[in-house]
C-alpha atoms as a PDB file:
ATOM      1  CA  UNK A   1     -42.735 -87.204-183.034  1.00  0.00           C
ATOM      2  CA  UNK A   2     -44.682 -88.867-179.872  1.00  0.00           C
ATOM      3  CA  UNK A   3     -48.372 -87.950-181.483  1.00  0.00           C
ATOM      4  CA  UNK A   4     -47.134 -88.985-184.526  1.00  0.00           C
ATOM      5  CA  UNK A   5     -45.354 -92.248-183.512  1.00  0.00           C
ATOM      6  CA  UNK A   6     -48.917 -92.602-181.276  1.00  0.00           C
ATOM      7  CA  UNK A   7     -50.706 -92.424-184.276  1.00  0.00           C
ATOM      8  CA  UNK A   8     -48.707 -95.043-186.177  1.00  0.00           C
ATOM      9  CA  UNK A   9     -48.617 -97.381-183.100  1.00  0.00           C
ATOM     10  CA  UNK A  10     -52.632 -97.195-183.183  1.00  0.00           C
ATOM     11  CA  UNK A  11     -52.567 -97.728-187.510  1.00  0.00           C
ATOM     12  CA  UNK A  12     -50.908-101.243-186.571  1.00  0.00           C
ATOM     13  CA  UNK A  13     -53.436-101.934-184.117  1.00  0.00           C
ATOM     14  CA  UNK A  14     -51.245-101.232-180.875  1.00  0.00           C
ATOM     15  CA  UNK A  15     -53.269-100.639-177.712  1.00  0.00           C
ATOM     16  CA  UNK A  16     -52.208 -97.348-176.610  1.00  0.00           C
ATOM     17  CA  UNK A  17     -53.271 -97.059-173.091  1.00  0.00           C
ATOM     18  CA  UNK A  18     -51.341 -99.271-171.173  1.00  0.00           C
ATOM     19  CA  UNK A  19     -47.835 -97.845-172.584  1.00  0.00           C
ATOM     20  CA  UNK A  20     -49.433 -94.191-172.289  1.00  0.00           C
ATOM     21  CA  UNK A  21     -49.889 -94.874-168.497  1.00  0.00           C
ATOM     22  CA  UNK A  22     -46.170 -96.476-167.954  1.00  0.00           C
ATOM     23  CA  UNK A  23     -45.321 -92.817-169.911  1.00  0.00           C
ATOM     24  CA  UNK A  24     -47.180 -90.956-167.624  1.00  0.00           C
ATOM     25  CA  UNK A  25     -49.794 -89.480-170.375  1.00  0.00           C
ATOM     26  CA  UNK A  26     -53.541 -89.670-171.369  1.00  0.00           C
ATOM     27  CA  UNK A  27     -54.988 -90.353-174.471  1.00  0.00           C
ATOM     28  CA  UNK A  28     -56.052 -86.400-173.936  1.00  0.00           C
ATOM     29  CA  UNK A  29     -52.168 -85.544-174.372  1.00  0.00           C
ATOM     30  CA  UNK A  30     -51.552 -87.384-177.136  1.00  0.00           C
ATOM     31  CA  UNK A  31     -54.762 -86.018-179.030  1.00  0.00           C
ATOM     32  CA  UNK A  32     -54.879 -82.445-177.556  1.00  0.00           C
ATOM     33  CA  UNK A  33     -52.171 -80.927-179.813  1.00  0.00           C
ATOM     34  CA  UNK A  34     -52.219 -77.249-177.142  1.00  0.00           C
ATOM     35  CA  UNK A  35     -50.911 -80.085-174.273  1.00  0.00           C
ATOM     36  CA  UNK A  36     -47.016 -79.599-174.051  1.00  0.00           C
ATOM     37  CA  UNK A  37     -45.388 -82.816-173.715  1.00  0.00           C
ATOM     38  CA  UNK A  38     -42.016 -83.292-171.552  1.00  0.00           C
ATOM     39  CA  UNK A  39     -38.747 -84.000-173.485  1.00  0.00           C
ATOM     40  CA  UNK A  40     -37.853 -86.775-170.993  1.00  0.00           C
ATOM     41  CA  UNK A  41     -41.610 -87.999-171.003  1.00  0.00           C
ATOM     42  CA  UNK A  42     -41.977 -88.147-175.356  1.00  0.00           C
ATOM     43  CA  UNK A  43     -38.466 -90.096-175.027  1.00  0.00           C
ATOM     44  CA  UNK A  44     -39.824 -92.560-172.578  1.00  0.00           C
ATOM     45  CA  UNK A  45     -42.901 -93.188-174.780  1.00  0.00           C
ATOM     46  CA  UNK A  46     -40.907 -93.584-177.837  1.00  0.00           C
ATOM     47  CA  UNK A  47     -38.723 -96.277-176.314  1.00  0.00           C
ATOM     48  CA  UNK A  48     -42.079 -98.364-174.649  1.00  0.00           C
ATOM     49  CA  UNK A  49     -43.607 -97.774-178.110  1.00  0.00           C
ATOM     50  CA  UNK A  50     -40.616 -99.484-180.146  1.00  0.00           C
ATOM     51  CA  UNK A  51     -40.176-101.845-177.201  1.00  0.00           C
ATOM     52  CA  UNK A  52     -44.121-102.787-177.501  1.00  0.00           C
ATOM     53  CA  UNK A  53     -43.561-102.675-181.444  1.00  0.00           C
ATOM     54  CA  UNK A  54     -40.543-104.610-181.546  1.00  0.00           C
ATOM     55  CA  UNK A  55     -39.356-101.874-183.923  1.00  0.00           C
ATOM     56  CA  UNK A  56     -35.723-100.889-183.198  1.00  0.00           C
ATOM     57  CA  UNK A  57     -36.174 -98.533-186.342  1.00  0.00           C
ATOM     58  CA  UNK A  58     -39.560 -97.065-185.121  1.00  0.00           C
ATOM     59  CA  UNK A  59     -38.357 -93.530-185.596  1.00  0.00           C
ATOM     60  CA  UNK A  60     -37.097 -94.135-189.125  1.00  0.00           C
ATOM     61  CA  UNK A  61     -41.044 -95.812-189.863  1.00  0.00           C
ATOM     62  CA  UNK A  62     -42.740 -93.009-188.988  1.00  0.00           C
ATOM     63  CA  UNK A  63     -40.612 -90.532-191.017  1.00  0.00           C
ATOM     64  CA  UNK A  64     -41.720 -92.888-193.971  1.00  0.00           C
ATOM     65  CA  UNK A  65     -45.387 -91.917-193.335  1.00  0.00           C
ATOM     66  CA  UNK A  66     -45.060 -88.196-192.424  1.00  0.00           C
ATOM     67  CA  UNK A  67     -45.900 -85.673-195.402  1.00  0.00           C
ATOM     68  CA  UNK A  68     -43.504 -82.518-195.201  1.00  0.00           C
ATOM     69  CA  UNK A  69     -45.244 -80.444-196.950  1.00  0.00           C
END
């Protein structure tokens, strides 16, 4: 959910790096899908994201985009 909500972020023209760093990740994390990525740390970045968003429903936005199959 935190590449993916990454990814979305970046679609809406979000600079990633600065909320990446308050996270405690790289760019490399986010893009490297092998890098294993900390419960506690994806959680923070979710929040900065819909903080730096201003989307309370950030989670619910992505979903939208994301193709199950």
């Amino acid at each position: 959910m935190t590449r993916l909500s990454c990814a979305y972020a970046q679609s809406v023209g979000l600079d990633l790096s600065p909320i990446l760093r308050d996270a405690g990740l790289t760019l490399r994390d986010i893009e490297d899908d092998s890098v294993r990525l900390r419960v506690a740390t994806q959680i923070n970045c979710l929040n900065l994201l819909a903080q730096a968003l201003g989307d309370r429903l950030l989670g619910f936005h992505v979903a939208e985009t994301m193709d199950l199959r």
